[in-house]
PDB file of N, CA and C in Angstrom:
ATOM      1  N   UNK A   1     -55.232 137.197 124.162  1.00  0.00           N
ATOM      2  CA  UNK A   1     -54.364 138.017 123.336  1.00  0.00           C
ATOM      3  C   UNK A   1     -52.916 137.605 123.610  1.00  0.00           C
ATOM      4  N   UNK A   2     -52.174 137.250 122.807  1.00  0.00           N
ATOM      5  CA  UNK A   2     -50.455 136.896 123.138  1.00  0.00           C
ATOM      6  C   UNK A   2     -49.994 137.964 122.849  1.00  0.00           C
ATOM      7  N   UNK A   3     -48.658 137.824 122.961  1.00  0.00           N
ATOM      8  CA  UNK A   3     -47.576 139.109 123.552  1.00  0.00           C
ATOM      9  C   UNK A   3     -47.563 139.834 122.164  1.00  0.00           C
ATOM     10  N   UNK A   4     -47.544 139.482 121.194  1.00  0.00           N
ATOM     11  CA  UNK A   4     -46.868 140.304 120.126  1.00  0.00           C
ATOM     12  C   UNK A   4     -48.685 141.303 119.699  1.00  0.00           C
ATOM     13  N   UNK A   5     -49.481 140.557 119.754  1.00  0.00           N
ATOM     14  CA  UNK A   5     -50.784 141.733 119.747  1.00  0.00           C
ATOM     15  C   UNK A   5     -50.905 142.823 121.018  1.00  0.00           C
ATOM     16  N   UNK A   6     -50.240 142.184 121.871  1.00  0.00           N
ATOM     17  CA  UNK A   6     -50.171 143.480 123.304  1.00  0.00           C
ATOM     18  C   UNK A   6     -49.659 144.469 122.664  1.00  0.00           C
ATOM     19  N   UNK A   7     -48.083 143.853 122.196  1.00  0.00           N
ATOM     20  CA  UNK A   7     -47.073 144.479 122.411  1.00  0.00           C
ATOM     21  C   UNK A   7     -47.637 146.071 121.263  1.00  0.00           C
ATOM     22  N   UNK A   8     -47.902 145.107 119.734  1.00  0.00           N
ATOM     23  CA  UNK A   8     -48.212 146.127 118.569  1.00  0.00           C
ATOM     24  C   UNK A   8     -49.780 147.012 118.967  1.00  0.00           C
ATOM     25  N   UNK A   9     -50.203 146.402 119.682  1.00  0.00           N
ATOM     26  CA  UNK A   9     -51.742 147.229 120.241  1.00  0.00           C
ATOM     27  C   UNK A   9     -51.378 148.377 121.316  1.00  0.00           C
ATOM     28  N   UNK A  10     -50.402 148.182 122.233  1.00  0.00           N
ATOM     29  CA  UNK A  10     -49.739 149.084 122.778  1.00  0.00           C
ATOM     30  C   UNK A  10     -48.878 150.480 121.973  1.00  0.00           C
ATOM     31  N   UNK A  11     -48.116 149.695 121.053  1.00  0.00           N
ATOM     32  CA  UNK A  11     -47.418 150.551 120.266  1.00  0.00           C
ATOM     33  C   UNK A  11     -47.958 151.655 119.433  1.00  0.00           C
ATOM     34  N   UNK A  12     -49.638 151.202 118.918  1.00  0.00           N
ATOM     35  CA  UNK A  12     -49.950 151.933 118.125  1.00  0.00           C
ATOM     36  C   UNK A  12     -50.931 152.801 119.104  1.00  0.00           C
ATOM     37  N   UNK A  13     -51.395 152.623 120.437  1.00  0.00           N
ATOM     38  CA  UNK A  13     -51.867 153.552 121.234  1.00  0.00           C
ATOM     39  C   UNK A  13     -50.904 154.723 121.362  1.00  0.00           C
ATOM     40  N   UNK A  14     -49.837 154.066 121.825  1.00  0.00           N
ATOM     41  CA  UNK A  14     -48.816 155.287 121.964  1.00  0.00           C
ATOM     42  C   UNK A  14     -48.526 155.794 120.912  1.00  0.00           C
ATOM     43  N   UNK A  15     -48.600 156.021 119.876  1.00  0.00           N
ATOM     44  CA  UNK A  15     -48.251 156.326 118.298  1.00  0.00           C
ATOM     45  C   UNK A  15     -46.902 156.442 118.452  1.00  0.00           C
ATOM     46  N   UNK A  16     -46.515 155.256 118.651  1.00  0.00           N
ATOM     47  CA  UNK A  16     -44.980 154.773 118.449  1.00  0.00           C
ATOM     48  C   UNK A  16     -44.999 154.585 116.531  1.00  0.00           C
ATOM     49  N   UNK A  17     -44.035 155.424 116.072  1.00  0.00           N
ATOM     50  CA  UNK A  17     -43.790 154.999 114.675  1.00  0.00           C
ATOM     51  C   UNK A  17     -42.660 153.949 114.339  1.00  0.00           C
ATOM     52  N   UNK A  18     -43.099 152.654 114.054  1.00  0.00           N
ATOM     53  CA  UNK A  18     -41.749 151.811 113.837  1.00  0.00           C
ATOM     54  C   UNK A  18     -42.662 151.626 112.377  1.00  0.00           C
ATOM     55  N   UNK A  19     -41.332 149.953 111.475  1.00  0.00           N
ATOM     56  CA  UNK A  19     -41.325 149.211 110.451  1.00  0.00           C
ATOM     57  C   UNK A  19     -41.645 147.721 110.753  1.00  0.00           C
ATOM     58  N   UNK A  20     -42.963 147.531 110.221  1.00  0.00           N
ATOM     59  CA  UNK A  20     -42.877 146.066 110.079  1.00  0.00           C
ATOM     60  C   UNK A  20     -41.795 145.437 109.439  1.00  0.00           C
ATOM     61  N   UNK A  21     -40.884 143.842 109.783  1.00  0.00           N
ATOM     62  CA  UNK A  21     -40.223 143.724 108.791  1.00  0.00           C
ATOM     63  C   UNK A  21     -40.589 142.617 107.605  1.00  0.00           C
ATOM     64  N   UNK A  22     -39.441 142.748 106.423  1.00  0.00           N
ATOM     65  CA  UNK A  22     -39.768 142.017 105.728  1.00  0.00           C
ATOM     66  C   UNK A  22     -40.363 140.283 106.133  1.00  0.00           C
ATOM     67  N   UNK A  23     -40.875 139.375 104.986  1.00  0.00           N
ATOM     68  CA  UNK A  23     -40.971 138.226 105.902  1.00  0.00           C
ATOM     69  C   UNK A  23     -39.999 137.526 106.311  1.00  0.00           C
ATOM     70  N   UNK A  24     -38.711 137.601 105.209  1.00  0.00           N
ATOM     71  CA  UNK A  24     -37.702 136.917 105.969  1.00  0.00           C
ATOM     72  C   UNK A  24     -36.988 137.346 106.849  1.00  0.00           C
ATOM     73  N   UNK A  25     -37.445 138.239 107.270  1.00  0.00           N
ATOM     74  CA  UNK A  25     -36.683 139.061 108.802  1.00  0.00           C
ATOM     75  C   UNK A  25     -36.850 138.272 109.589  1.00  0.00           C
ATOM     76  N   UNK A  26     -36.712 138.134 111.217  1.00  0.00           N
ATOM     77  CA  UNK A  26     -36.889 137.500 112.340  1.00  0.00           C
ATOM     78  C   UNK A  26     -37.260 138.619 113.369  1.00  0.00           C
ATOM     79  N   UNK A  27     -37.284 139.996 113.076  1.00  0.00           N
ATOM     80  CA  UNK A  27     -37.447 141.062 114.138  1.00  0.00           C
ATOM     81  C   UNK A  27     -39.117 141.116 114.115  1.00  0.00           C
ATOM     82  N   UNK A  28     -39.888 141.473 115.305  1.00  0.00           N
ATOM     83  CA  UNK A  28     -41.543 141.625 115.454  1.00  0.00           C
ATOM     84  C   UNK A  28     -41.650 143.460 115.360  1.00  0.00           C
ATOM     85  N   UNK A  29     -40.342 144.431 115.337  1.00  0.00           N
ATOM     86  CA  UNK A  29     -40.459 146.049 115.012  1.00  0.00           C
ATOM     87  C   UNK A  29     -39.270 146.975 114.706  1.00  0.00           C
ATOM     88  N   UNK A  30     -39.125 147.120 113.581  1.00  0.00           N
ATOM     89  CA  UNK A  30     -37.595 148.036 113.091  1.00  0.00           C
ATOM     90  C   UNK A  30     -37.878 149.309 113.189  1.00  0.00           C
ATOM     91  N   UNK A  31     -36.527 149.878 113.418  1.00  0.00           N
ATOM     92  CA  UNK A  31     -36.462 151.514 113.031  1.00  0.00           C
ATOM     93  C   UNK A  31     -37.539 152.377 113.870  1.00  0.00           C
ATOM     94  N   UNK A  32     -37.831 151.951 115.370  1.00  0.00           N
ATOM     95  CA  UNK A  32     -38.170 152.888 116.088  1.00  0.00           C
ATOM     96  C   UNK A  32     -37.369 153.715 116.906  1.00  0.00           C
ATOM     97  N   UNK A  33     -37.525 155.208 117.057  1.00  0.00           N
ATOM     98  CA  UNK A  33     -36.474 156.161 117.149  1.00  0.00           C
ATOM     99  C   UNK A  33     -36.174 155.745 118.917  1.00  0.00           C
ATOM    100  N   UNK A  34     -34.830 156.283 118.774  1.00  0.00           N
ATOM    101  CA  UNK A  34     -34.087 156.379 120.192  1.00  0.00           C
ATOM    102  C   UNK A  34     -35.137 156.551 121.094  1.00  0.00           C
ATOM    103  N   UNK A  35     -35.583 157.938 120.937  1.00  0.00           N
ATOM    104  CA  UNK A  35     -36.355 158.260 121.953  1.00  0.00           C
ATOM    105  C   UNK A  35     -37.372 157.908 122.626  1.00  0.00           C
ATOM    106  N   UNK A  36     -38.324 156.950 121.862  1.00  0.00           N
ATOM    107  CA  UNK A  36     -39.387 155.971 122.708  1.00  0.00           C
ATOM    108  C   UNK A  36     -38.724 154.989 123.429  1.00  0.00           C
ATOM    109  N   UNK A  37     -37.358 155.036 123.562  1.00  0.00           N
ATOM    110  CA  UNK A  37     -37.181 153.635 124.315  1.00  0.00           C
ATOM    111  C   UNK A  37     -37.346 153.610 125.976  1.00  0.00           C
ATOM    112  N   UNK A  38     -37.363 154.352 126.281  1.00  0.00           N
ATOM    113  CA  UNK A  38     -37.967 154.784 127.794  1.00  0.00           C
ATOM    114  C   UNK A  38     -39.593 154.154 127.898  1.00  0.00           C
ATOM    115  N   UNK A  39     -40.435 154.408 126.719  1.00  0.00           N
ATOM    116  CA  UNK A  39     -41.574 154.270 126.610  1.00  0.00           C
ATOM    117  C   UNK A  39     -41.988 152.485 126.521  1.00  0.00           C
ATOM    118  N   UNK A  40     -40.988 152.259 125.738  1.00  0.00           N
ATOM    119  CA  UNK A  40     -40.808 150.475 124.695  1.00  0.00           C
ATOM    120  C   UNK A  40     -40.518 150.187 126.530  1.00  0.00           C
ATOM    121  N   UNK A  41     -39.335 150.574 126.779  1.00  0.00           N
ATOM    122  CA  UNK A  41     -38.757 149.152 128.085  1.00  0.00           C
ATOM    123  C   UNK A  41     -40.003 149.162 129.013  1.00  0.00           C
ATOM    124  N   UNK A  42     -41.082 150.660 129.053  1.00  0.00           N
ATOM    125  CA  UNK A  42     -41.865 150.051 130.044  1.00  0.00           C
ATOM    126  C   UNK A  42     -43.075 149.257 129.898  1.00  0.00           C
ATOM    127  N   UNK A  43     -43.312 149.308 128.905  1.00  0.00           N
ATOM    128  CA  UNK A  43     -44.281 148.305 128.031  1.00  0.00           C
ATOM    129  C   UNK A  43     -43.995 147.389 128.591  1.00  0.00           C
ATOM    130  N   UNK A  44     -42.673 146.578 127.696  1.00  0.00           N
ATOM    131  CA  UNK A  44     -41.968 145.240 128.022  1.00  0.00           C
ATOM    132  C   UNK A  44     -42.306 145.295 129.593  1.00  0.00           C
ATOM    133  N   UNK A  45     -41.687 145.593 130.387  1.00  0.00           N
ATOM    134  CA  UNK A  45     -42.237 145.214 131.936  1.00  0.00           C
ATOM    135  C   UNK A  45     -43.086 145.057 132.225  1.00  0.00           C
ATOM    136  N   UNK A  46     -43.861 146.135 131.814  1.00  0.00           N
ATOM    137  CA  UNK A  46     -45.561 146.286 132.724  1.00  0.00           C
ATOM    138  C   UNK A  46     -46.139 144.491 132.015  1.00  0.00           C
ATOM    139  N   UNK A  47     -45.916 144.283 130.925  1.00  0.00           N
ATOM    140  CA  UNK A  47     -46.715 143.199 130.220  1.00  0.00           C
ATOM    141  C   UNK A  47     -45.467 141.865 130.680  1.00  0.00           C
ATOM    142  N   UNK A  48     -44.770 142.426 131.364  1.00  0.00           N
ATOM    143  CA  UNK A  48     -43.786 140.723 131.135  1.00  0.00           C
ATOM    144  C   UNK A  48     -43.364 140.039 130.087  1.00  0.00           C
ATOM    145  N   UNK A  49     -43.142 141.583 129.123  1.00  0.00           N
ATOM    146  CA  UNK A  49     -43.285 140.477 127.311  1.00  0.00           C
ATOM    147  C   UNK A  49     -41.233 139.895 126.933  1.00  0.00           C
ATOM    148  N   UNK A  50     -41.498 138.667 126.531  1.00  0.00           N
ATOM    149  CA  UNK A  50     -40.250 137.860 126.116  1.00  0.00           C
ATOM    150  C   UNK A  50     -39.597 138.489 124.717  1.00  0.00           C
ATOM    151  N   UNK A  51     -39.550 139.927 124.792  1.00  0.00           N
ATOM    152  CA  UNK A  51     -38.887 140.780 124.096  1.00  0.00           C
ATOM    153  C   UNK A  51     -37.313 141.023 124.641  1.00  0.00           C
ATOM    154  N   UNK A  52     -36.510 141.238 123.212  1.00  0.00           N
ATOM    155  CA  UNK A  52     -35.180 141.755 123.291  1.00  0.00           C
ATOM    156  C   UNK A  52     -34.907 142.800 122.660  1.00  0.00           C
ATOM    157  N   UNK A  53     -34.743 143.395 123.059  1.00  0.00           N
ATOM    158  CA  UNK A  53     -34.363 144.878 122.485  1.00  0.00           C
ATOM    159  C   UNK A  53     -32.369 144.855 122.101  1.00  0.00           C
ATOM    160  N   UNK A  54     -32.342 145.265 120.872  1.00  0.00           N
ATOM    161  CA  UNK A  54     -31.182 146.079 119.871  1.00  0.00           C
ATOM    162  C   UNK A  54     -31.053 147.045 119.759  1.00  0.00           C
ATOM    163  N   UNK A  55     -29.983 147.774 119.757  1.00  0.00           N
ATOM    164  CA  UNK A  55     -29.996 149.134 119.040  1.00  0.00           C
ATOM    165  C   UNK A  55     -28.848 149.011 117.614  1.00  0.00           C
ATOM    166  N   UNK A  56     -29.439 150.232 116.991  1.00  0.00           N
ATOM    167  CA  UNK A  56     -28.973 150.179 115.699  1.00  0.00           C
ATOM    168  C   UNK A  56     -28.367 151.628 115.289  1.00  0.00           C
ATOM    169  N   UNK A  57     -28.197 151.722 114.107  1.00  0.00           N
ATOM    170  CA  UNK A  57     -27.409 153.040 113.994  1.00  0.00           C
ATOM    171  C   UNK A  57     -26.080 152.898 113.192  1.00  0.00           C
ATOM    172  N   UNK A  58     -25.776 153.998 112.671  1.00  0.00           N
ATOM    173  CA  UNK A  58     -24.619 154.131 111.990  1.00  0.00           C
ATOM    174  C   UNK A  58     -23.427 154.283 112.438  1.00  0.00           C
ATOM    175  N   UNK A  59     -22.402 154.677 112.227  1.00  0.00           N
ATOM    176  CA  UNK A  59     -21.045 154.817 112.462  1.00  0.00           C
ATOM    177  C   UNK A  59     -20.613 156.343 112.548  1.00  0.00           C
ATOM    178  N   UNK A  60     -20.052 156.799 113.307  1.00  0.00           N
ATOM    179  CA  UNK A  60     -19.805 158.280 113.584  1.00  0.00           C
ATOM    180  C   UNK A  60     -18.952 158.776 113.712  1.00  0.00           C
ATOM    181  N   UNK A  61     -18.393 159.782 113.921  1.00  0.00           N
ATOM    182  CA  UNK A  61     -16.954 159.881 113.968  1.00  0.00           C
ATOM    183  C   UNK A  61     -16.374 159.672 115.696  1.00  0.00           C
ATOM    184  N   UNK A  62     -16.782 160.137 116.184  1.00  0.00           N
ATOM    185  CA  UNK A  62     -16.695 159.405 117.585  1.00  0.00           C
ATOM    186  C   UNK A  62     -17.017 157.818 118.007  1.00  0.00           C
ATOM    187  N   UNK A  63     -18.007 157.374 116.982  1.00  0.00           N
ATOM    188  CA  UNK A  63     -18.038 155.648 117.216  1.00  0.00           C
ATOM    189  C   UNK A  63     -18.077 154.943 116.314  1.00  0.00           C
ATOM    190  N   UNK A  64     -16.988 153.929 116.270  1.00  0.00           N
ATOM    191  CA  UNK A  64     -16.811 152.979 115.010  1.00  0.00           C
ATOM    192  C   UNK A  64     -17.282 151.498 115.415  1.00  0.00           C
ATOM    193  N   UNK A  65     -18.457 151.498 115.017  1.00  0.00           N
ATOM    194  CA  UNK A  65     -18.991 150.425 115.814  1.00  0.00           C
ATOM    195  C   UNK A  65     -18.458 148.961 114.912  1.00  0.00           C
ATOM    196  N   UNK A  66     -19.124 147.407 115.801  1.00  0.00           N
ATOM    197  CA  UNK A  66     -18.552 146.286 115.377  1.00  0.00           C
ATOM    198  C   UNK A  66     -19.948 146.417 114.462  1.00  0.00           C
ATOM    199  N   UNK A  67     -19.687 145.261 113.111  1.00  0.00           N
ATOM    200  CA  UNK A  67     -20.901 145.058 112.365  1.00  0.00           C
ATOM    201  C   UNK A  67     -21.967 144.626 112.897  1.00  0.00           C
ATOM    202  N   UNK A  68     -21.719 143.951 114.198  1.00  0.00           N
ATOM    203  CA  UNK A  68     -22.689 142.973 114.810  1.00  0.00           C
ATOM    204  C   UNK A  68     -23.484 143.827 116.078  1.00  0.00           C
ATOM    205  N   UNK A  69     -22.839 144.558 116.320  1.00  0.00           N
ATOM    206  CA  UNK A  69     -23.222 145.093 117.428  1.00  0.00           C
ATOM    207  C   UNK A  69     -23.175 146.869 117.897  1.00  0.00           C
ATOM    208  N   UNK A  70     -24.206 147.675 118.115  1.00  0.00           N
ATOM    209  CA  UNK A  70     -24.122 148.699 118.638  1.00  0.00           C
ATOM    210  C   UNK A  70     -24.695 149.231 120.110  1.00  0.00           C
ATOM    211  N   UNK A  71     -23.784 150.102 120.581  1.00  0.00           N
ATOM    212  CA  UNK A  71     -24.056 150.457 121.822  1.00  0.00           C
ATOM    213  C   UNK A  71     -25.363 151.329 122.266  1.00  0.00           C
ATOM    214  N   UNK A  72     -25.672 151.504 122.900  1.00  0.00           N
ATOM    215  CA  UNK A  72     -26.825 152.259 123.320  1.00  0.00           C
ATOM    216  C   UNK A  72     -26.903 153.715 122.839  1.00  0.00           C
ATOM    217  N   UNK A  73     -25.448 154.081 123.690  1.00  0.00           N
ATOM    218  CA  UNK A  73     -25.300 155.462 123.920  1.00  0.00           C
ATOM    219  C   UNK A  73     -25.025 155.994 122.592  1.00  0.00           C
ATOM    220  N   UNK A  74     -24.734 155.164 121.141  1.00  0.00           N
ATOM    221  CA  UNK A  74     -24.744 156.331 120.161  1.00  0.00           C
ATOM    222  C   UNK A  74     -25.627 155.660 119.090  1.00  0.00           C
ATOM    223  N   UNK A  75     -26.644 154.964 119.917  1.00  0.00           N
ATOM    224  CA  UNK A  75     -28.207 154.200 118.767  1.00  0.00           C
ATOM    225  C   UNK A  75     -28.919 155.346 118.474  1.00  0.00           C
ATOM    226  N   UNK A  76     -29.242 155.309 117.101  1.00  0.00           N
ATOM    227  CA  UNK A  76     -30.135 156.224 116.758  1.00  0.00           C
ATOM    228  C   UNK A  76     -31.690 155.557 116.639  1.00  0.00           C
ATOM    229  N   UNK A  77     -31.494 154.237 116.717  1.00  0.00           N
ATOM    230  CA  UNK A  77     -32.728 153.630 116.873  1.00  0.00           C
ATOM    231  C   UNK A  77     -32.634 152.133 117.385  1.00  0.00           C
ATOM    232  N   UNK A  78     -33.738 151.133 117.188  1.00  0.00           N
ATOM    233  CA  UNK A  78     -33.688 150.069 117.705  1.00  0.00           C
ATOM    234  C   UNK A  78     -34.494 149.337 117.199  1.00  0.00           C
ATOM    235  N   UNK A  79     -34.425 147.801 117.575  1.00  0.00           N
ATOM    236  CA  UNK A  79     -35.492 146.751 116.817  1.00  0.00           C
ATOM    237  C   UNK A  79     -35.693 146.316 118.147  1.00  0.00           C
ATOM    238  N   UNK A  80     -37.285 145.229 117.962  1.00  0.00           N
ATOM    239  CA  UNK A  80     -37.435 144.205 119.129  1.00  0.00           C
ATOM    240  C   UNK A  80     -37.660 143.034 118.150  1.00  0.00           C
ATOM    241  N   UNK A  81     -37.264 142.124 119.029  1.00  0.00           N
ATOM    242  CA  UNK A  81     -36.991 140.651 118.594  1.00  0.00           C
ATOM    243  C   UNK A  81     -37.439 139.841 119.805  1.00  0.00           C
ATOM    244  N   UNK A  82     -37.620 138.391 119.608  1.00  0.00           N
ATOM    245  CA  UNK A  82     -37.791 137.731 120.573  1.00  0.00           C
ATOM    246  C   UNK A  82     -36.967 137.021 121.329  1.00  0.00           C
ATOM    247  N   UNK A  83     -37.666 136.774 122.369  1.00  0.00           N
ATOM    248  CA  UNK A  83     -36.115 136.755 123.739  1.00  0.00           C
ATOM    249  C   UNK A  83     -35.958 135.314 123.072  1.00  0.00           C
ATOM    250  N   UNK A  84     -36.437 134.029 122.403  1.00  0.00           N
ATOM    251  CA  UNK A  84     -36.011 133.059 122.760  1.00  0.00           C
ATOM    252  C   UNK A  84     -35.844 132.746 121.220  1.00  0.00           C
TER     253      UNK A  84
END
C-alpha cells in the first residue's frame, strides 16, 4: 500500500471530511476543517508520510493575509500536498 492509500484509508476511518481536488490541482486533500489537524499531523507521523501541510482561509479583520500564504493561527482550514 503507498502513502497516499494510507493516508486516504486513514482519513476516511476517522471520518475526516475533506475535497478531492480537481485533476489539474497538485493537492492529494482540500478544505479539511481546522480542527482535525491535531488528528492529520498524527497520521503524518505515525505513517512517516512525505506530506506537507497548508493552511488556508480568508482574510479577517484582524488578518490581512499575503495571497500566497496563510498563517496557522487564523486557518480556517487546510490542504495536504506532497513534500517533494
Amino acid at each position: 500500500m503507498n502513502y497516499k492509500e494510507k493516508l486516504f484509508k486513514t482519513l476516511y476511518e476517522q471520518q475526516i471530511p475533506f475535497y478531492f481536488p480537481k485533476n489539474s490541482e497538485v493537492s492529494l486533500a482540500k478544505k479539511i476543517d481546522i480542527k482535525y489537524l491535531k488528528i492529520v499531523k498524527e497520521i503524518i507521523s505515525k505513517f512517516k508520510l512525505p506530506i506537507r501541510i497548508r493552511y488556508r482561509g480568508a482574510s479577517s479583520v484582524n488578518y490581512r493575509r499575503h495571497p500566497s500564504y496563510m498563517h496557522m493561527n487564523y486557518a480556517s482550514n487546510f490542504s495536504l500536498y506532497n513534500r517533494y
